[in-house]
Structures are given as C-alpha cells and as structure tokens.
Protein backbone atom coordinates (compact mmCIF):
# COMPACT_ATOMS: atom_id res chain seq x y z
CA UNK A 1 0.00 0.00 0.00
CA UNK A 2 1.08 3.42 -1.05
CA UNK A 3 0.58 6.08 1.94
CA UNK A 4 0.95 9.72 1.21
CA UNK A 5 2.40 12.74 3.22
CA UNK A 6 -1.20 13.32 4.43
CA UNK A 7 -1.98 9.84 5.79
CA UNK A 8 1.51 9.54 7.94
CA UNK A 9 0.94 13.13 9.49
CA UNK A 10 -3.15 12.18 10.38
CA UNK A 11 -1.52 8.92 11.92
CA UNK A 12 1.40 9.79 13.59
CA UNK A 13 1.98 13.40 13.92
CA UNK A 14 0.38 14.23 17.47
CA UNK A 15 2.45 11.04 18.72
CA UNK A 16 5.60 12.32 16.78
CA UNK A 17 5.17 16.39 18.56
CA UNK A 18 4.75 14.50 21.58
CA UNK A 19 7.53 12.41 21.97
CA UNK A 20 9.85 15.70 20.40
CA UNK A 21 8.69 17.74 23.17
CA UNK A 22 9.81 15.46 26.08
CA UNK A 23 13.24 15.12 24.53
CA UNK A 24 13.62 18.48 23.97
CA UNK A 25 12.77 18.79 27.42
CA UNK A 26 15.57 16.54 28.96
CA UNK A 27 17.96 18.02 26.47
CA UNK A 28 17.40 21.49 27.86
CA UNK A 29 17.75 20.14 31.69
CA UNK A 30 20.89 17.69 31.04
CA UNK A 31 22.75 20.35 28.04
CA UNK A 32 22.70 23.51 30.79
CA UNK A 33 22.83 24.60 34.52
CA UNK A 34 19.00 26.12 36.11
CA UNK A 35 18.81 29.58 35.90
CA UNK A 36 16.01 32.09 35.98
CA UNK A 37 15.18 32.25 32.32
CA UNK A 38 15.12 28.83 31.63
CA UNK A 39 13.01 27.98 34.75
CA UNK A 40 10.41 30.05 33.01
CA UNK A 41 10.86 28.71 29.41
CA UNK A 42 9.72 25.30 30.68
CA UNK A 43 7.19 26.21 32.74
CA UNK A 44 5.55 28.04 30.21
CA UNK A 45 6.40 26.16 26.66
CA UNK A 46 6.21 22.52 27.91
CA UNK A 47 2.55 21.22 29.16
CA UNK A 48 4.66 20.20 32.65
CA UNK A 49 1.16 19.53 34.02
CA UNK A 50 0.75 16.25 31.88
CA UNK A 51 3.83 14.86 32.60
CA UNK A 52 2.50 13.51 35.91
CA UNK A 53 1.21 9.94 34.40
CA UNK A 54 5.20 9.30 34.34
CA UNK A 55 7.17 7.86 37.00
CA UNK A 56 8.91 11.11 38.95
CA UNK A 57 6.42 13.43 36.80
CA UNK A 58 4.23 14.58 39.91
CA UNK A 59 7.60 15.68 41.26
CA UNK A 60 8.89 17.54 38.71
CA UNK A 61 5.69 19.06 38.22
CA UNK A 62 5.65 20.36 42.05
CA UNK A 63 8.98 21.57 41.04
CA UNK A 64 7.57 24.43 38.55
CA UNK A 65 4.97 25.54 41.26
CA UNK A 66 6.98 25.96 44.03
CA UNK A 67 6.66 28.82 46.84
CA UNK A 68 10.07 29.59 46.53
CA UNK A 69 11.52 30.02 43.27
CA UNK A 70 14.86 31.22 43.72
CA UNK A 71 15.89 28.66 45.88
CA UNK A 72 14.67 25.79 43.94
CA UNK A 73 16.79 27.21 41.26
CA UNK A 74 19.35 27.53 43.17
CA UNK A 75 19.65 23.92 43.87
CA UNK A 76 19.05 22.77 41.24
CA UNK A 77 22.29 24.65 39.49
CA UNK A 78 24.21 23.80 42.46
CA UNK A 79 22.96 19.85 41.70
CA UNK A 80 24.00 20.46 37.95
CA UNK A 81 27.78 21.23 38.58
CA UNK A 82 28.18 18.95 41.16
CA UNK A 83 26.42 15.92 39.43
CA UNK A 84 27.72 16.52 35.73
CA UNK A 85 30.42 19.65 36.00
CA UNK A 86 32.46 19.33 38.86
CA UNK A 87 35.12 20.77 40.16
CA UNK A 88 35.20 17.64 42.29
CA UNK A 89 34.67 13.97 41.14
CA UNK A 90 31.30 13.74 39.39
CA UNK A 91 28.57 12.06 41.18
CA UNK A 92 26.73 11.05 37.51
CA UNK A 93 29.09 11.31 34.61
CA UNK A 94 26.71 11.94 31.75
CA UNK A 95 28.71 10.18 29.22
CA UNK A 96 27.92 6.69 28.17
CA UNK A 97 31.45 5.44 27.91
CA UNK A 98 32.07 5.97 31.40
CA UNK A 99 28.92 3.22 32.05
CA UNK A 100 29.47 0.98 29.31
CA UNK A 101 33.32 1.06 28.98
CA UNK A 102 36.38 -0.38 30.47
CA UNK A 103 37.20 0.83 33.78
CA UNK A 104 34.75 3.99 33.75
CA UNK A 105 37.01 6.17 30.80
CA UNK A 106 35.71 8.75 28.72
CA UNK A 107 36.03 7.94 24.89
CA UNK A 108 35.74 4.44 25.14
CA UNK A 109 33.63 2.06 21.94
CA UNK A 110 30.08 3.48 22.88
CA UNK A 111 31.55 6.96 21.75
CA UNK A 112 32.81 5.98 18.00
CA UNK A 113 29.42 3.64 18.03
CA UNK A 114 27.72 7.01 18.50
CA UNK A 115 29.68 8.68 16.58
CA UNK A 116 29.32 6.86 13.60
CA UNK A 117 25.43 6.64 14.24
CA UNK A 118 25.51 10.36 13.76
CA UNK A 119 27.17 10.04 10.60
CA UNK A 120 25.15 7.91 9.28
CA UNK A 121 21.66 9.74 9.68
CA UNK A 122 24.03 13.06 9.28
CA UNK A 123 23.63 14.35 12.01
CA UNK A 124 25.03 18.42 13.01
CA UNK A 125 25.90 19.06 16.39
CA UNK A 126 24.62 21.67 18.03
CA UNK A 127 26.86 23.73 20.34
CA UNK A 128 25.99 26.64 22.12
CA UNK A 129 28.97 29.40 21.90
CA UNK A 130 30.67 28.36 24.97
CA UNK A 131 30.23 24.89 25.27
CA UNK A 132 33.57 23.44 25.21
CA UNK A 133 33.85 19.48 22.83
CA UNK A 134 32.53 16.64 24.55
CA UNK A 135 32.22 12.87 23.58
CA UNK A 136 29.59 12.35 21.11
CA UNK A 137 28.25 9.89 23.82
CA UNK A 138 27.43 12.68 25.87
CA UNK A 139 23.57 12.61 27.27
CA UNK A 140 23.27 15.83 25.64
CA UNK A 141 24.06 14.80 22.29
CA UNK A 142 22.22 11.45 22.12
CA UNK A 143 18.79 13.78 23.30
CA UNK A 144 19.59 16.01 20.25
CA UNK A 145 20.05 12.89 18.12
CA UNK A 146 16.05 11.72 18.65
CA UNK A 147 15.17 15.32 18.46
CA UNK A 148 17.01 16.31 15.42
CA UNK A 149 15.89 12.67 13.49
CA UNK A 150 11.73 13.00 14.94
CA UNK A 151 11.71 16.72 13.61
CA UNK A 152 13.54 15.10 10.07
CA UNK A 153 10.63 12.79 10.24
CA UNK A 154 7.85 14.72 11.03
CA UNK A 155 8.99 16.77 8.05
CA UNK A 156 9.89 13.53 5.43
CA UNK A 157 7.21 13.09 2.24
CA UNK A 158 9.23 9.79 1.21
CA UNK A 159 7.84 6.63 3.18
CA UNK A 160 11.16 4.49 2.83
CA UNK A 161 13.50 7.70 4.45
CA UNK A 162 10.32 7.96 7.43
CA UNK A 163 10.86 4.49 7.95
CA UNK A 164 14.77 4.56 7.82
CA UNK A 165 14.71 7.76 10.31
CA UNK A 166 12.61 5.81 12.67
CA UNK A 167 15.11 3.19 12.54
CA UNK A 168 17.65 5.37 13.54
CA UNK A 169 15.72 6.51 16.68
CA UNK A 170 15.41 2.85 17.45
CA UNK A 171 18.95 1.94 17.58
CA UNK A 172 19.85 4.89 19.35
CA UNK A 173 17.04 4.03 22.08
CA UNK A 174 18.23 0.17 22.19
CA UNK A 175 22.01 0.18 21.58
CA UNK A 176 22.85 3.33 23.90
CA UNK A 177 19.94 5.29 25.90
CA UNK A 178 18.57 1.96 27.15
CA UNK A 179 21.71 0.23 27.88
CA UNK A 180 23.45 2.98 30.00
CA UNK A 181 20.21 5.42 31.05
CA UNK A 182 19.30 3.04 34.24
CA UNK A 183 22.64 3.63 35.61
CA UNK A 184 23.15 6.91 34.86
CA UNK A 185 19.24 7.81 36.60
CA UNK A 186 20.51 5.36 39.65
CA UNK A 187 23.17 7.89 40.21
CA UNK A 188 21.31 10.97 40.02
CA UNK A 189 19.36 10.04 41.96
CA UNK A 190 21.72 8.49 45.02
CA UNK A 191 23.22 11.81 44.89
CA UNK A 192 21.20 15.13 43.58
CA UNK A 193 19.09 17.14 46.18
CA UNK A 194 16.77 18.74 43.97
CA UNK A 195 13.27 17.99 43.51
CA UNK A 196 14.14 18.83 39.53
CA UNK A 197 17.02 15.91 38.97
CA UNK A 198 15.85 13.61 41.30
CA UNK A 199 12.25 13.84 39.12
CA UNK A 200 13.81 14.37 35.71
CA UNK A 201 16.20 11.17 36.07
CA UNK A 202 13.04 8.88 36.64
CA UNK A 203 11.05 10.45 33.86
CA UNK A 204 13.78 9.43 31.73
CA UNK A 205 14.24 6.35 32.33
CA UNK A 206 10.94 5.24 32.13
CA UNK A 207 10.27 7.15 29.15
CA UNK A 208 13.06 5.72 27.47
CA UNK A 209 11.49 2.06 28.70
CA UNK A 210 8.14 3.64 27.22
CA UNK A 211 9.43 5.07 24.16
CA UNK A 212 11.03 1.54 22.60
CA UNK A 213 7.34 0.25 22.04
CA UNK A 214 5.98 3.56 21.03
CA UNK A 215 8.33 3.67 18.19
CA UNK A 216 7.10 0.29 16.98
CA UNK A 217 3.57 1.73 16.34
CA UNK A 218 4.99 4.69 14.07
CA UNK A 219 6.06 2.44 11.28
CA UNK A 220 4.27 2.16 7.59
C-alpha cells in the first residue's frame, strides 16, 4: 500500500510532537545549569502539568509551582555542577562510555558507536557558543540525536526515508539510551538534592522504557 504525506501526518503526527517535546525537554535540563530564564521557558512552553502519568512526573511538576523560586533554582544549578560539571569527582558522569566502557574512561567504543550513528543519519551538532567538545556519547548529544531525526521525520514526504529515520531513533534508544540510562538515573538520583534531577532522572528512564514500544507503532 502506497501512503501519502497526508496519511503519515493524520496517523502519527500528534504522537511524533509529543515524543519531540519530552526530549527536547531533557535536552534542555541535562545540556545547561538552572537559571532564571530557563526555569520560566519550561514552565511556560512545555505542558509540565501532563507529565505527571510518568514515573517522577508529579515531582517535577511540584517543582515548577513551588513557593520559593529562587531557591529551587538555586539547587538545582548547584545539583548540575556537582552531578555533571564538577570541580570535584562527578557524582553522575553523563557520558555513556564511562557506564558501558572499560574501567569507567571517557572515549571508550560506545563513543565511536555514536559517533558513527551520527554520521550515518548526518547528524550536526549543536553547540551553544561556549560549550567546550565533549564525547559524542554525551547525554546531551544522544537527546539532540532523537530530536534532530523526529523533527527530520515529522517533516519527510518519502515513506522508505520515514521508515529509515525511525530506525535510527530505534537503535539509538536500544544500543545506547537503554543500555546505559538506568545507571546513569541510579546515580542521580543516590546523589542530587533537587526535587528537579531527582524527578527528571526517573522520567527518563521510564520514558526511554516507554518510548522503545511507542516507536514500533509509528512504522508504515
């Protein structure tokens, strides 16, 4: 059967925004430290109200209504630096190699795995100006990988290239976020002492859990 541009965006294309959103969510928390403005960016752009059907999303909601602003901010950027930053030893490295490679080192085989996932769906990095390089396995990166390839396929006319982009979400979900995601939420949530990581590293992982069936269902 032959399915047009119409008939994939009635099927899919509320499921598609959806899914988009929630990344772009997590990329925004796990790609820069709390401050003011982006407090305010999420509570008003993302529907933070109907996250609460996911596991830590009642939390994270409470976060975004709480009586004292500044100091849940404030936490929640001192949480940032110490969990992903430093100075000191990092409580929840947020590279995969450091999960999934030999003795917990930075550009170990999940990186070049990544890195040659992005090259083959061409992918372009995003960087704000004074982001220093990371690893390509960086949680940051792999976030902008689903968003970059659901936005490609919300966009695609071709049914073949949907189909291939959705592939390319599905790897990324079952060799990488999957496989290192668990760990990675474990430790943020041992250690942070915000409401906003402690909720954020649960919705992930169980969205991630969540998202490797949804994907199943977008396929023509």
């Amino acid at each position: 059967m032959t399915y047009t541009v119409e008939r994939i965006k009635d099927k899919n294309v509320q499921l598609l925004k959806a899914r988009k959103d929630f990344y772009q969510l997590q990329y925004i928390l796990f790609s820069q430290p709390m401050d003011l403005e982006t407090y305010f960016n999420i509570k008003d752009s993302f529907n933070i109200q109907g996250l609460q059907e996911i596991d830590g999303g009642k939390r994270f909601y409470h976060f975004f209504i709480s009586d004292d602003e500044k100091a849940a901010i404030e936490m929640a950027r001192d949480d940032y630096f110490r969990l992903f930053i430093g100075p000191d030893s990092l409580l929840a490295p947020p590279w995969e190699s450091v999960y999934r490679g030999k003795d917990r080192c930075l550009f170990d085989f999940p990186t070049f795995e990544v890195k040659e996932l992005f090259k083959t769906y061409h992918l372009a990095l995003e960087r704000k100006p004074d982001q220093h390089i990371e690893a390509e396995d960086h949680i940051s990166y792999e976030l902008q990988f689903m968003i970059q390839l659901i936005e490609r396929t919300e966009q695609e006319h071709n049914v073949s290239i949907y189909n291939h982009l959705l592939d390319g979400q599905k790897r990324m979900l079952k060799e990488h976020l999957a496989k290192w995601v668990p760990s990675f939420s474990s430790d943020i949530q041992n250690h942070a002492k915000s409401e906003l990581f402690i909720s954020s590293a649960r919705m992930l992982e169980d969205f991630i859990i969540f998202d490797m069936d949804v994907i199943n269902e977008l396929y023509f």
